[in-house]
PDB file of N, CA and C in Angstrom:
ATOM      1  N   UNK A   1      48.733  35.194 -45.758  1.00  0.00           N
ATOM      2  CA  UNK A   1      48.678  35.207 -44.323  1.00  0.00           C
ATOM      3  C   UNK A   1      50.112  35.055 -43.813  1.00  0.00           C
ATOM      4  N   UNK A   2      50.560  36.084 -42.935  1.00  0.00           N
ATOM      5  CA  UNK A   2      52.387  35.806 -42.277  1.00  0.00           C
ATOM      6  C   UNK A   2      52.306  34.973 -41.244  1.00  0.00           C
ATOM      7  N   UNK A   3      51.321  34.729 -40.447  1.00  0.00           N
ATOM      8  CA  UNK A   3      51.785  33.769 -39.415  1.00  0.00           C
ATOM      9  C   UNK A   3      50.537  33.089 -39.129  1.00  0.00           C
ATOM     10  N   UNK A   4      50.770  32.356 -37.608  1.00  0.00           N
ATOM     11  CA  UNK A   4      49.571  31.892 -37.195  1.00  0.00           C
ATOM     12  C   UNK A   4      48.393  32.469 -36.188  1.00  0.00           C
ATOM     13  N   UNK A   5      49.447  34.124 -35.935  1.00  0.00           N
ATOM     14  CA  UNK A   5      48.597  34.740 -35.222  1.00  0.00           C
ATOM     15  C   UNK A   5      47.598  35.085 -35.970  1.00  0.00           C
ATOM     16  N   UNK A   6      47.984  35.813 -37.214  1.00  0.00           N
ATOM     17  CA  UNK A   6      46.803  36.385 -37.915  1.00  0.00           C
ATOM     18  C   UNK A   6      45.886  35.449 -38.333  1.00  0.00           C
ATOM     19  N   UNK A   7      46.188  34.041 -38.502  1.00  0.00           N
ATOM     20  CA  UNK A   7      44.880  33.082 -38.931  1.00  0.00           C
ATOM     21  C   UNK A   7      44.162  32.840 -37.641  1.00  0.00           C
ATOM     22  N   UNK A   8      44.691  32.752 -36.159  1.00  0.00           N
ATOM     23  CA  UNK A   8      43.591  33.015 -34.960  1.00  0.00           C
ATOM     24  C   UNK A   8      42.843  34.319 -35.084  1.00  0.00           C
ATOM     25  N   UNK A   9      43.799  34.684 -35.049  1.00  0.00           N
ATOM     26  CA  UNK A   9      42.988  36.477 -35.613  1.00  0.00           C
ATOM     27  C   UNK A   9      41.210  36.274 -36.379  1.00  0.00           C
ATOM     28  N   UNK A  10      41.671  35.971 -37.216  1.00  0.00           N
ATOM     29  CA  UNK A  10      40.760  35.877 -38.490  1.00  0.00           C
ATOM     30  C   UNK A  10      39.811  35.063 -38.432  1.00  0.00           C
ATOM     31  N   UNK A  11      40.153  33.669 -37.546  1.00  0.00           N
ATOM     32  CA  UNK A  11      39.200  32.575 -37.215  1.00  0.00           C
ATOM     33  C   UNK A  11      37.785  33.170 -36.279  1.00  0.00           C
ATOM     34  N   UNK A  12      38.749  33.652 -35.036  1.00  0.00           N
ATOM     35  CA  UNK A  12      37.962  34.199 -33.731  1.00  0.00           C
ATOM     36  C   UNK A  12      37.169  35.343 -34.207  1.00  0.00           C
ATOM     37  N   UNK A  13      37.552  36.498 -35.186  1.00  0.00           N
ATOM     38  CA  UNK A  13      36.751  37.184 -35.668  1.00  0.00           C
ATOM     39  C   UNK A  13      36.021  37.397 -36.870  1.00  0.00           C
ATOM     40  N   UNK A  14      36.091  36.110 -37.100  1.00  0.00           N
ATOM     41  CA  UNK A  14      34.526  35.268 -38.229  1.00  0.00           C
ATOM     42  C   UNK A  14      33.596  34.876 -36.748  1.00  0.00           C
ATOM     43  N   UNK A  15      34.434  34.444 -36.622  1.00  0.00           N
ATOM     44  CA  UNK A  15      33.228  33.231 -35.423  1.00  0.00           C
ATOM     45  C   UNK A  15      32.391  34.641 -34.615  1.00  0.00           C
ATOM     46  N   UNK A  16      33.381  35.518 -34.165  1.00  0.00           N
ATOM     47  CA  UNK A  16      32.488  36.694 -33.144  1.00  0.00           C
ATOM     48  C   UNK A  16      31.481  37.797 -34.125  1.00  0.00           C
ATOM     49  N   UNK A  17      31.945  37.710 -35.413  1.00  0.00           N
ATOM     50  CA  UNK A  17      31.136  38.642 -36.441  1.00  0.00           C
ATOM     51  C   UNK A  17      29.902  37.715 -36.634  1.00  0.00           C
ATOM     52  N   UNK A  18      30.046  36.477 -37.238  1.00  0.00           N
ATOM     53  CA  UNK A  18      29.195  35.376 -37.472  1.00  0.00           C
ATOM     54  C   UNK A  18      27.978  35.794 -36.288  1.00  0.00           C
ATOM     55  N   UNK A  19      28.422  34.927 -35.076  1.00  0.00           N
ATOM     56  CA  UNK A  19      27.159  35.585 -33.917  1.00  0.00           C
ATOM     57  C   UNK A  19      26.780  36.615 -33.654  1.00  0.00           C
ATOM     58  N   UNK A  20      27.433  37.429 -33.906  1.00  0.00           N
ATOM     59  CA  UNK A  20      26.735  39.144 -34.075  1.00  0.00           C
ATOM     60  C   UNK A  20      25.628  39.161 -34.842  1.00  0.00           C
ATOM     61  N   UNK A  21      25.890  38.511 -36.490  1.00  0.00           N
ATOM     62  CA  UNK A  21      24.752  38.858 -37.304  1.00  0.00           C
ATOM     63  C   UNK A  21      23.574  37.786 -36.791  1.00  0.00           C
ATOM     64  N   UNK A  22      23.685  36.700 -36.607  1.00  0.00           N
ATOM     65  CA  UNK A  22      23.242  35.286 -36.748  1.00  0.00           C
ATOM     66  C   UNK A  22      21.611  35.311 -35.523  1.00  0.00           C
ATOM     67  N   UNK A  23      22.960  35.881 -34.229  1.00  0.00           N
ATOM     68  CA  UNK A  23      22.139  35.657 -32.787  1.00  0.00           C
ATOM     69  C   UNK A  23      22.001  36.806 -32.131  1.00  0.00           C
ATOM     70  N   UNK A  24      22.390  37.377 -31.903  1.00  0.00           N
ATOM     71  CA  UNK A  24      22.453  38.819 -30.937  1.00  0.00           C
ATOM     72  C   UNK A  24      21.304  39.604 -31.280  1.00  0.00           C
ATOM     73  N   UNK A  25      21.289  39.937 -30.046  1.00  0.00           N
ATOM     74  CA  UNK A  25      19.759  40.996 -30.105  1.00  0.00           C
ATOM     75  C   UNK A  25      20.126  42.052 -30.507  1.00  0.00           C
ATOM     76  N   UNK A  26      21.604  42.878 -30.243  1.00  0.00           N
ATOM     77  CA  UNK A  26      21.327  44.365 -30.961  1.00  0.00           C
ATOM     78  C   UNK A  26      21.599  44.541 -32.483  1.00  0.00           C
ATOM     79  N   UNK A  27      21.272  43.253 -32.939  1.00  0.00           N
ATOM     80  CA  UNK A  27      21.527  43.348 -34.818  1.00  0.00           C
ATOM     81  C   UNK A  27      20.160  42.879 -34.716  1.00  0.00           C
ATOM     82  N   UNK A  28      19.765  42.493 -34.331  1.00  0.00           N
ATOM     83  CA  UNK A  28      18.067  41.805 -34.232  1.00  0.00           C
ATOM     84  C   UNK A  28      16.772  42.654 -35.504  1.00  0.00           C
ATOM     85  N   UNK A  29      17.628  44.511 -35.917  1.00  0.00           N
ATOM     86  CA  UNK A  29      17.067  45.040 -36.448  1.00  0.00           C
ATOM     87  C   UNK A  29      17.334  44.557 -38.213  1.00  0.00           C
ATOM     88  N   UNK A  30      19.014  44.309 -38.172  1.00  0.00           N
ATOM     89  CA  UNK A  30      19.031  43.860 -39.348  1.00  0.00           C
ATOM     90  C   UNK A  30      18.378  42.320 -40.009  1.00  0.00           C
ATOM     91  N   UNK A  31      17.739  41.865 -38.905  1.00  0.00           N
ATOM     92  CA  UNK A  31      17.060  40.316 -39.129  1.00  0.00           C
ATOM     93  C   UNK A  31      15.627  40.745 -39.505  1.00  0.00           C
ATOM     94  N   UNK A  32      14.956  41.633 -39.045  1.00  0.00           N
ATOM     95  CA  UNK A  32      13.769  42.071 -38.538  1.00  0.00           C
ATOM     96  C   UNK A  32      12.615  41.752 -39.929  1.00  0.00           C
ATOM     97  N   UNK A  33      13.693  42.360 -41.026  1.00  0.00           N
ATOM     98  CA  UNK A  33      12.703  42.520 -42.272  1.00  0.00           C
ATOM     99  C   UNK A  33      12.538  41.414 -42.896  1.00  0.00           C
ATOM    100  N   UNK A  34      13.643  40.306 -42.506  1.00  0.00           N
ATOM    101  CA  UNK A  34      13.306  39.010 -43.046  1.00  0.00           C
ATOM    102  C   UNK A  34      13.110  37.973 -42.182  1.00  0.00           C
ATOM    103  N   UNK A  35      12.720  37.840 -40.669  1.00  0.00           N
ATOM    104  CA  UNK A  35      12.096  37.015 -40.155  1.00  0.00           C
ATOM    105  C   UNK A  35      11.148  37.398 -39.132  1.00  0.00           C
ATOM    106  N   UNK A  36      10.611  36.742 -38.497  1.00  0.00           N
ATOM    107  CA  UNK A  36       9.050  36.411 -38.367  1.00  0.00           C
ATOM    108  C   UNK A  36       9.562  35.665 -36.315  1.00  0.00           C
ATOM    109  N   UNK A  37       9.530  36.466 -35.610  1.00  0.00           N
ATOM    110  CA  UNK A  37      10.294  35.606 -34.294  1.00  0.00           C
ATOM    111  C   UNK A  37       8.618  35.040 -33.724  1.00  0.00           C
ATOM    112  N   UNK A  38       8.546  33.865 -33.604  1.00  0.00           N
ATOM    113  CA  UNK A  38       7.615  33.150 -33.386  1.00  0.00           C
ATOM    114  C   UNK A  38       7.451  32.553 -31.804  1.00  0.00           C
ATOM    115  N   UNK A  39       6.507  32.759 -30.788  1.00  0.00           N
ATOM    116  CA  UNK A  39       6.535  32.425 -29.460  1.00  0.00           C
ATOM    117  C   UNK A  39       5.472  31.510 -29.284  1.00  0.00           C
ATOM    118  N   UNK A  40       5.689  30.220 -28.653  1.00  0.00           N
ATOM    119  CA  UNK A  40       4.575  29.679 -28.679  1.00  0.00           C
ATOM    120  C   UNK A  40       4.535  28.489 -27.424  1.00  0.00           C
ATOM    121  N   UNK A  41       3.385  28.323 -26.673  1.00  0.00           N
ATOM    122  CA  UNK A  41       3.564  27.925 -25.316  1.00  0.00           C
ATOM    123  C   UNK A  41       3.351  26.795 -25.010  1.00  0.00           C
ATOM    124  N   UNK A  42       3.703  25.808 -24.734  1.00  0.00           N
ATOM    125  CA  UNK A  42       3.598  24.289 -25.135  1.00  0.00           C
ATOM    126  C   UNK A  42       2.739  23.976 -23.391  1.00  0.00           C
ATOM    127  N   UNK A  43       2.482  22.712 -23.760  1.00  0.00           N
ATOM    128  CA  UNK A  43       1.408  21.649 -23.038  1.00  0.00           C
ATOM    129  C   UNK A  43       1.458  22.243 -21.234  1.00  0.00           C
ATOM    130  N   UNK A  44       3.316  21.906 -20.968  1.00  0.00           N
ATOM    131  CA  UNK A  44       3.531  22.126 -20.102  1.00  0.00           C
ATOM    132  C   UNK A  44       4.270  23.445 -19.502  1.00  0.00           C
ATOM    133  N   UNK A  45       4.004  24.460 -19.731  1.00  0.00           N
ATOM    134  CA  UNK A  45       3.757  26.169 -20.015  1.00  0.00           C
ATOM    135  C   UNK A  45       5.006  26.753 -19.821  1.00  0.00           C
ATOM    136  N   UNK A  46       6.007  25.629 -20.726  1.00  0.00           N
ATOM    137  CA  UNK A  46       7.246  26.776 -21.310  1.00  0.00           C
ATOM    138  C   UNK A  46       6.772  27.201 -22.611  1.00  0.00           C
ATOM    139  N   UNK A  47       8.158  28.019 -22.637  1.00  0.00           N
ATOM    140  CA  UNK A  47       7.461  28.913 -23.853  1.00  0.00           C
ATOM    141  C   UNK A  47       8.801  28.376 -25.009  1.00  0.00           C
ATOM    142  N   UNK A  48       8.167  28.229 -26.428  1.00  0.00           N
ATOM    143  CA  UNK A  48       9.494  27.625 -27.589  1.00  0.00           C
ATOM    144  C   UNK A  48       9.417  29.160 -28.419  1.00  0.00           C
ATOM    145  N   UNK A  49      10.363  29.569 -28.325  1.00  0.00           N
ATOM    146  CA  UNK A  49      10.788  30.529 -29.773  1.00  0.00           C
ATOM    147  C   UNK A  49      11.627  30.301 -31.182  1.00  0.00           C
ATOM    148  N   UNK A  50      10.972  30.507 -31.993  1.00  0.00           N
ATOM    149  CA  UNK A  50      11.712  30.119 -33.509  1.00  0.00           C
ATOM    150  C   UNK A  50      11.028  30.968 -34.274  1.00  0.00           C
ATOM    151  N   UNK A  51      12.157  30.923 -35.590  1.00  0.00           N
ATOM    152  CA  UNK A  51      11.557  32.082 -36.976  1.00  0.00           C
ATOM    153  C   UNK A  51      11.213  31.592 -37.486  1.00  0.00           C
ATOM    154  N   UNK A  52       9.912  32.265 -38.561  1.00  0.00           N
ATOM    155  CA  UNK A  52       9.742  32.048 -39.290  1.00  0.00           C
ATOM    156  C   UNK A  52      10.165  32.962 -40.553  1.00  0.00           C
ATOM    157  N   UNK A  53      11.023  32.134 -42.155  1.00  0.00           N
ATOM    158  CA  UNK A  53      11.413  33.055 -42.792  1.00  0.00           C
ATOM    159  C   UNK A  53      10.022  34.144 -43.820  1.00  0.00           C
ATOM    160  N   UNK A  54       9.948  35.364 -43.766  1.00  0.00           N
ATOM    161  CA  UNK A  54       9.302  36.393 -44.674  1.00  0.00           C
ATOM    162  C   UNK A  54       9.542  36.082 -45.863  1.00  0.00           C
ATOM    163  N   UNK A  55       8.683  36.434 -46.709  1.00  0.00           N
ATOM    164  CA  UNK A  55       8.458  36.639 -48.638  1.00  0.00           C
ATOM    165  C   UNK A  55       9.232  36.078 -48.902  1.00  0.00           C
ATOM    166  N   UNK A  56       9.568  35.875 -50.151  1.00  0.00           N
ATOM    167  CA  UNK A  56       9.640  35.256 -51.228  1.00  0.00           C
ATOM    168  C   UNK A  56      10.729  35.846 -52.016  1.00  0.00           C
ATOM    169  N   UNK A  57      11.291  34.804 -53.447  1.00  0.00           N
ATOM    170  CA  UNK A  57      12.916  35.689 -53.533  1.00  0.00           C
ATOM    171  C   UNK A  57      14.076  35.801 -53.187  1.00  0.00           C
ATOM    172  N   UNK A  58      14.276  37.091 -53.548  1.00  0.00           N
ATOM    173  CA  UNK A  58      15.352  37.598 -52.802  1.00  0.00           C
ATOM    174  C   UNK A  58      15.090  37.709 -51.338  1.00  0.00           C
ATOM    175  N   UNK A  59      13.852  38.448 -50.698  1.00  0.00           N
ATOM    176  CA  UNK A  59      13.929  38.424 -49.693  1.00  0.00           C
ATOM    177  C   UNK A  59      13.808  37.254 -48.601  1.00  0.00           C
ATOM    178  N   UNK A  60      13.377  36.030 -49.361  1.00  0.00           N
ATOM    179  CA  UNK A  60      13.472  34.979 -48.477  1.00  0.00           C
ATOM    180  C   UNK A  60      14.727  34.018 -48.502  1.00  0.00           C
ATOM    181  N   UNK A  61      15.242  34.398 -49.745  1.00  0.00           N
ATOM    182  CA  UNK A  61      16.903  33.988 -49.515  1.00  0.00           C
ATOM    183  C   UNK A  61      17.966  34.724 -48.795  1.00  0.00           C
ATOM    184  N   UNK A  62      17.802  35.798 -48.772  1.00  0.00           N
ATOM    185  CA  UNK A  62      18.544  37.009 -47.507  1.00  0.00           C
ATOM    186  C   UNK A  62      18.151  35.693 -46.129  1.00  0.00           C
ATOM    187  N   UNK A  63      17.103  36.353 -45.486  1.00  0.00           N
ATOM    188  CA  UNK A  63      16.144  35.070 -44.909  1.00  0.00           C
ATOM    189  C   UNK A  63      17.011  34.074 -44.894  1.00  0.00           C
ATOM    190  N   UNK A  64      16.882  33.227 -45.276  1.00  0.00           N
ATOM    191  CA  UNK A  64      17.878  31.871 -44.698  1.00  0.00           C
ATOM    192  C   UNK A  64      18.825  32.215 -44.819  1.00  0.00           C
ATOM    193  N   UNK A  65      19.702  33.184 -44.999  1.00  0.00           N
ATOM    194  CA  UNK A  65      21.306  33.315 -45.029  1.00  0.00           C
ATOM    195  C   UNK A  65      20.978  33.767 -43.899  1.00  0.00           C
ATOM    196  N   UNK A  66      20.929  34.629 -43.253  1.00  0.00           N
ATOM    197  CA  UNK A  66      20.610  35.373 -42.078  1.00  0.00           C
ATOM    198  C   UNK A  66      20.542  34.362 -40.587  1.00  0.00           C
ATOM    199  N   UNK A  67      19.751  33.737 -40.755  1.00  0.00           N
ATOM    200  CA  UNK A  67      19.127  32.581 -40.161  1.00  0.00           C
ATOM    201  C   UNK A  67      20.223  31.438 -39.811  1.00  0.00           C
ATOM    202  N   UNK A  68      21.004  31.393 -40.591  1.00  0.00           N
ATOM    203  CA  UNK A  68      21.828  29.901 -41.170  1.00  0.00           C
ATOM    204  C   UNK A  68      23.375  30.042 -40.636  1.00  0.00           C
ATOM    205  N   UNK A  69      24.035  29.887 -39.482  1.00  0.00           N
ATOM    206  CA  UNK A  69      25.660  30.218 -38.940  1.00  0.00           C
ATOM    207  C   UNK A  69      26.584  30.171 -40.017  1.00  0.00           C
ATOM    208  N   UNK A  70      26.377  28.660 -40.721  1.00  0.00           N
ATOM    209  CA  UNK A  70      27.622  28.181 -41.503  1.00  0.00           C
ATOM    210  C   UNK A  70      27.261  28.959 -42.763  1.00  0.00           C
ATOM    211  N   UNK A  71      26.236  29.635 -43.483  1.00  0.00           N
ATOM    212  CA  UNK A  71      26.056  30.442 -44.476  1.00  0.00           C
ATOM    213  C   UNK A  71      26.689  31.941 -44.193  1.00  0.00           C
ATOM    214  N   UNK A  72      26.191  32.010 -42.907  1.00  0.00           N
ATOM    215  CA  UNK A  72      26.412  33.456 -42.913  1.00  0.00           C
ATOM    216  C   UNK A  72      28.064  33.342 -42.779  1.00  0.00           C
ATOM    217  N   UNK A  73      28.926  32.352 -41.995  1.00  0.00           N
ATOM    218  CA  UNK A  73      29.888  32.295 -41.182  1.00  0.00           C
ATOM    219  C   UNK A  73      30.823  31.819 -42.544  1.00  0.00           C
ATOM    220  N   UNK A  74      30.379  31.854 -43.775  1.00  0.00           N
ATOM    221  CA  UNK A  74      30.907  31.660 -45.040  1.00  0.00           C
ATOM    222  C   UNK A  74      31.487  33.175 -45.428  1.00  0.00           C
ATOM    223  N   UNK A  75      30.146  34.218 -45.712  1.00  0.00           N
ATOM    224  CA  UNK A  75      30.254  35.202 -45.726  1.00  0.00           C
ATOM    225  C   UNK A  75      31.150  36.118 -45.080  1.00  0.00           C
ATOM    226  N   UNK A  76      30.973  35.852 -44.025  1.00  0.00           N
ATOM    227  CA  UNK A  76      31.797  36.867 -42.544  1.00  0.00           C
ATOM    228  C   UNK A  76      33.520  36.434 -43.009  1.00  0.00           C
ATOM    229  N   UNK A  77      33.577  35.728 -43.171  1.00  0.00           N
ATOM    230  CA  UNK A  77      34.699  34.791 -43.374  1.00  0.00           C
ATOM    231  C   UNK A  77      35.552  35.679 -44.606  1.00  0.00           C
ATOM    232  N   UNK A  78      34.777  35.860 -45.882  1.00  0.00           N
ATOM    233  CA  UNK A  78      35.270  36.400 -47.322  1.00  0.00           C
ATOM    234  C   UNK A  78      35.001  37.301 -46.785  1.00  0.00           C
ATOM    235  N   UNK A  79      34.599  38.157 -46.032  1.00  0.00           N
ATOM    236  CA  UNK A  79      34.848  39.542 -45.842  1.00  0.00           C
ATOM    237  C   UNK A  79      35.659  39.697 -44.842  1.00  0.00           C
ATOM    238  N   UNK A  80      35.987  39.540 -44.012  1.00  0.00           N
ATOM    239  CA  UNK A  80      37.045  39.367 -42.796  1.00  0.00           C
ATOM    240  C   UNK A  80      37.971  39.093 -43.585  1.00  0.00           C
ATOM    241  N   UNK A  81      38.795  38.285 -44.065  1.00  0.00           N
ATOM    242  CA  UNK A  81      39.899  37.645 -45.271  1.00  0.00           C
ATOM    243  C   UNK A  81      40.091  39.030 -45.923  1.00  0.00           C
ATOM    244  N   UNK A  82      39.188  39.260 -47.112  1.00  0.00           N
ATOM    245  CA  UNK A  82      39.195  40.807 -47.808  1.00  0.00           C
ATOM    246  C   UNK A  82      39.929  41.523 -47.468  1.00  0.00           C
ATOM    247  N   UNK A  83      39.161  42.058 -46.062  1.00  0.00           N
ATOM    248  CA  UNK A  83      39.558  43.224 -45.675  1.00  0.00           C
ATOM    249  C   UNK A  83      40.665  43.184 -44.767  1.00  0.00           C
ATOM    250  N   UNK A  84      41.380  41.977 -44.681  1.00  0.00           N
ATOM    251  CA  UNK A  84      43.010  41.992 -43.731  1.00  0.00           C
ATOM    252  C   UNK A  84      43.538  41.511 -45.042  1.00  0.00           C
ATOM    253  N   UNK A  85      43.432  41.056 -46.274  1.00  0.00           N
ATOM    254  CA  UNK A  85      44.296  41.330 -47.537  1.00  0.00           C
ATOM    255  C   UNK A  85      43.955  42.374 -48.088  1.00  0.00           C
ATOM    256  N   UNK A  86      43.321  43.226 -48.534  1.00  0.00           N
ATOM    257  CA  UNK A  86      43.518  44.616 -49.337  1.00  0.00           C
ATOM    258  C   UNK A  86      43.742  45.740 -48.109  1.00  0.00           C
ATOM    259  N   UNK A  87      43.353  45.985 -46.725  1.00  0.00           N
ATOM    260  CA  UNK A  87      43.280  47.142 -46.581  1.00  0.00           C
ATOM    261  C   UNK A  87      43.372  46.640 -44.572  1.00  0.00           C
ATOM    262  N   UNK A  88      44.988  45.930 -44.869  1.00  0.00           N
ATOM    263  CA  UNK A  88      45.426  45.880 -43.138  1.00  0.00           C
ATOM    264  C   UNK A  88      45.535  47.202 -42.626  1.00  0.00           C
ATOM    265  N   UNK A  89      46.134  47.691 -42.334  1.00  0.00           N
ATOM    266  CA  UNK A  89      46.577  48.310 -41.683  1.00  0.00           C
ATOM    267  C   UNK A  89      44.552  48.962 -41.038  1.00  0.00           C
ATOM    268  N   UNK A  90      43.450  49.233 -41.607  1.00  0.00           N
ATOM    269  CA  UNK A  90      42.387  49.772 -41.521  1.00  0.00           C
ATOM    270  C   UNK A  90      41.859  48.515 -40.625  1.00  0.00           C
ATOM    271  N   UNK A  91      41.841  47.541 -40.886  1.00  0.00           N
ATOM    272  CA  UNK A  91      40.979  46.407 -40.622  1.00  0.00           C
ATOM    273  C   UNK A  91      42.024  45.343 -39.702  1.00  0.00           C
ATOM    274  N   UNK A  92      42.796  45.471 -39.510  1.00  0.00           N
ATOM    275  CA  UNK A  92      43.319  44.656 -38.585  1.00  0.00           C
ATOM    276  C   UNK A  92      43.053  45.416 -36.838  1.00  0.00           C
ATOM    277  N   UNK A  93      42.581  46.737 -36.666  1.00  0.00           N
ATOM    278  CA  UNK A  93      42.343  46.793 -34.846  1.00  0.00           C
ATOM    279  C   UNK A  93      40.668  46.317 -35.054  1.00  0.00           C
ATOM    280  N   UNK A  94      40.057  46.679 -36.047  1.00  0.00           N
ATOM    281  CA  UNK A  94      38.132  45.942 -36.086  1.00  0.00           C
ATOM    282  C   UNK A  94      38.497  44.095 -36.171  1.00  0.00           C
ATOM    283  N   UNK A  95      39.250  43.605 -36.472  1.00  0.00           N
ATOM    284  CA  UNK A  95      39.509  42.023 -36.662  1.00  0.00           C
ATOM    285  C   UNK A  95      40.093  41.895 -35.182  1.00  0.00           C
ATOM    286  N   UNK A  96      41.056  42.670 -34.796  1.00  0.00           N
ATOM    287  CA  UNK A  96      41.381  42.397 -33.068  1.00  0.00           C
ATOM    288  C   UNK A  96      40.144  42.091 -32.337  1.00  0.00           C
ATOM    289  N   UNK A  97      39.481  43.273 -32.510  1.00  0.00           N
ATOM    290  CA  UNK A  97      38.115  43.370 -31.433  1.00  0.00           C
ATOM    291  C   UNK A  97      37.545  42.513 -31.145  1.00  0.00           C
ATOM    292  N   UNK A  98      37.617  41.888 -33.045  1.00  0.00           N
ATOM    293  CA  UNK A  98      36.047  40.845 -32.454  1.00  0.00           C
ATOM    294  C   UNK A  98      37.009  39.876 -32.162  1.00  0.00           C
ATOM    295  N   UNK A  99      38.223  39.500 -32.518  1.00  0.00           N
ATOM    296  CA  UNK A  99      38.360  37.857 -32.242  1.00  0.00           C
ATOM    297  C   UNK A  99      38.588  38.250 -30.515  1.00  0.00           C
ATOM    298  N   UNK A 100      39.103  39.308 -30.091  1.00  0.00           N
ATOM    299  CA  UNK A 100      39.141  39.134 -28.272  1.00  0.00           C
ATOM    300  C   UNK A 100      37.723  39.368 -27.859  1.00  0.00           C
ATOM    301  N   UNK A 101      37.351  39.843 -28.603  1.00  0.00           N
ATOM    302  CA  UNK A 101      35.614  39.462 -28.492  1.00  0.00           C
ATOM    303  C   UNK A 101      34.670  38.005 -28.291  1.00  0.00           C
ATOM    304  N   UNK A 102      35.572  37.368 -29.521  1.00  0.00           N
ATOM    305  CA  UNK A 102      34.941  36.055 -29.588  1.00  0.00           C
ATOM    306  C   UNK A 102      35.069  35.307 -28.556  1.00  0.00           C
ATOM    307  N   UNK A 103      36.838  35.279 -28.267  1.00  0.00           N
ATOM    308  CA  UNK A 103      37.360  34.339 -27.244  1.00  0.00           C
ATOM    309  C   UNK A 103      37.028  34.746 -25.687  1.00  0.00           C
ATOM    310  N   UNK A 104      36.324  36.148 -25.564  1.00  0.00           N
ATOM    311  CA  UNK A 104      36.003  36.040 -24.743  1.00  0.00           C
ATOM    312  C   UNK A 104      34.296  35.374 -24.415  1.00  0.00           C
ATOM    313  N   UNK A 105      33.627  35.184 -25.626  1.00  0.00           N
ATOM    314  CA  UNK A 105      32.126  34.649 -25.510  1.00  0.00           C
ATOM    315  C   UNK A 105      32.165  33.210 -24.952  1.00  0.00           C
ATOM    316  N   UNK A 106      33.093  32.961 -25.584  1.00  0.00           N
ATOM    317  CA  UNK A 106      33.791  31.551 -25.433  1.00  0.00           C
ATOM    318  C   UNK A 106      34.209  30.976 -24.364  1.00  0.00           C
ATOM    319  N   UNK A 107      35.021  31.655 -23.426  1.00  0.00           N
ATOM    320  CA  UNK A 107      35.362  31.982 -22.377  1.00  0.00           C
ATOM    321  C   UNK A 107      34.303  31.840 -20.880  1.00  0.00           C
ATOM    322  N   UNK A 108      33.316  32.555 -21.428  1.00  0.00           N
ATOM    323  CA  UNK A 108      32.269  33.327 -20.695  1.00  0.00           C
ATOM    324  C   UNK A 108      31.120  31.830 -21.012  1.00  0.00           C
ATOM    325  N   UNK A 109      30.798  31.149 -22.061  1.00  0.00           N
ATOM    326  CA  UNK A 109      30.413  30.110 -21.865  1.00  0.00           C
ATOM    327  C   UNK A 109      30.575  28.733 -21.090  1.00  0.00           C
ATOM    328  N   UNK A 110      32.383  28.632 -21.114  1.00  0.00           N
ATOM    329  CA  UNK A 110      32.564  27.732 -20.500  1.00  0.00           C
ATOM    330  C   UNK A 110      32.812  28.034 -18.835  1.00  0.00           C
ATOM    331  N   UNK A 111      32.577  29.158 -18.376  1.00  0.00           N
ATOM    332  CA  UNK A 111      31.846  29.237 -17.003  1.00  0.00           C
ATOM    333  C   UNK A 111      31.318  29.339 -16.964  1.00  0.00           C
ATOM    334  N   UNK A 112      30.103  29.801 -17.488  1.00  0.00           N
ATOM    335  CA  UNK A 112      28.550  29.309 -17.329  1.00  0.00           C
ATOM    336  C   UNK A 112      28.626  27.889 -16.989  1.00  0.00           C
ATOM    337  N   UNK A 113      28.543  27.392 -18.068  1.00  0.00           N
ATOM    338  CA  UNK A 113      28.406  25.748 -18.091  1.00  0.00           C
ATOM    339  C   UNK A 113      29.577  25.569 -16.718  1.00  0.00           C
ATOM    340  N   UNK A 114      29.839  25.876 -16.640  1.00  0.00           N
ATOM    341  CA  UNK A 114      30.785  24.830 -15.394  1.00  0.00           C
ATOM    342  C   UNK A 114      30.500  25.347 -14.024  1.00  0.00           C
ATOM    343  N   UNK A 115      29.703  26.424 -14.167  1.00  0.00           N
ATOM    344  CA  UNK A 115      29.362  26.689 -12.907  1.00  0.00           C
ATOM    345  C   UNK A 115      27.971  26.324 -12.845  1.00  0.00           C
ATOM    346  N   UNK A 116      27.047  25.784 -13.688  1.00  0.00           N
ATOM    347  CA  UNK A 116      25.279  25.491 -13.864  1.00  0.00           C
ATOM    348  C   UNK A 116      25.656  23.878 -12.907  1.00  0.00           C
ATOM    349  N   UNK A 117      24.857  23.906 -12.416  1.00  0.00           N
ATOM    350  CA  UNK A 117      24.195  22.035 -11.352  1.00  0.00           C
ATOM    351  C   UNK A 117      23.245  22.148 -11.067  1.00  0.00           C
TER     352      UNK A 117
END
């Protein structure tokens, strides 16, 4: 790693790849085959959503990786790393994206929250 830009670099776009796979609805397809999105309406008529993980295996260990931030955010991590040591020049404007990606989710949270009363 040459500096400390590229380790923000690399941080912000684990963290923005991480929630891509983890939470986001338009990957929602790659979750699909291994979980189970569960809706269910409690006493006082909100509604709770949670997964449940599919089969057995391999496919239920995909399944909790999928499911799991700091598993997946392990992963995202050795591949993000990888691919800005063997093959910068390709993978360093896709590592831009997401970390101004990330910092902007980030961003975009803490006005939410500061504007919610």
């Amino acid at each position: 790693m040459d500096n400390w830009l590229d380790l923000f670099l690399l941080v912000f776009a684990s963290f923005r790849l991480t929630r891509l796979i983890v939470y986001d609805t338009i990957t929602e397809f790659i979750r699909a085959p291994f979980h189970e999105t569960v809706v269910e309406t409690l006493a006082d008529g909100r509604k709770d959503t949670y997964i449940e993980i599919k089969g057995s295996g391999i496919k239920y260990w995909i399944g909790e990786l999928l499911s799991c931030h700091w598993c997946t955010g392990f992963w995202c991590s050795v591949i993000i790393y990888g691919a800005y040591e063997f093959y910068p020049h390709i993978s360093l404007p896709f590592i831009s994206i997401f970390a101004i990606a990330g910092i902007a989710s980030i961003i975009q949270s803490w006005v939410v929250k500061s504007t919610e009363n």
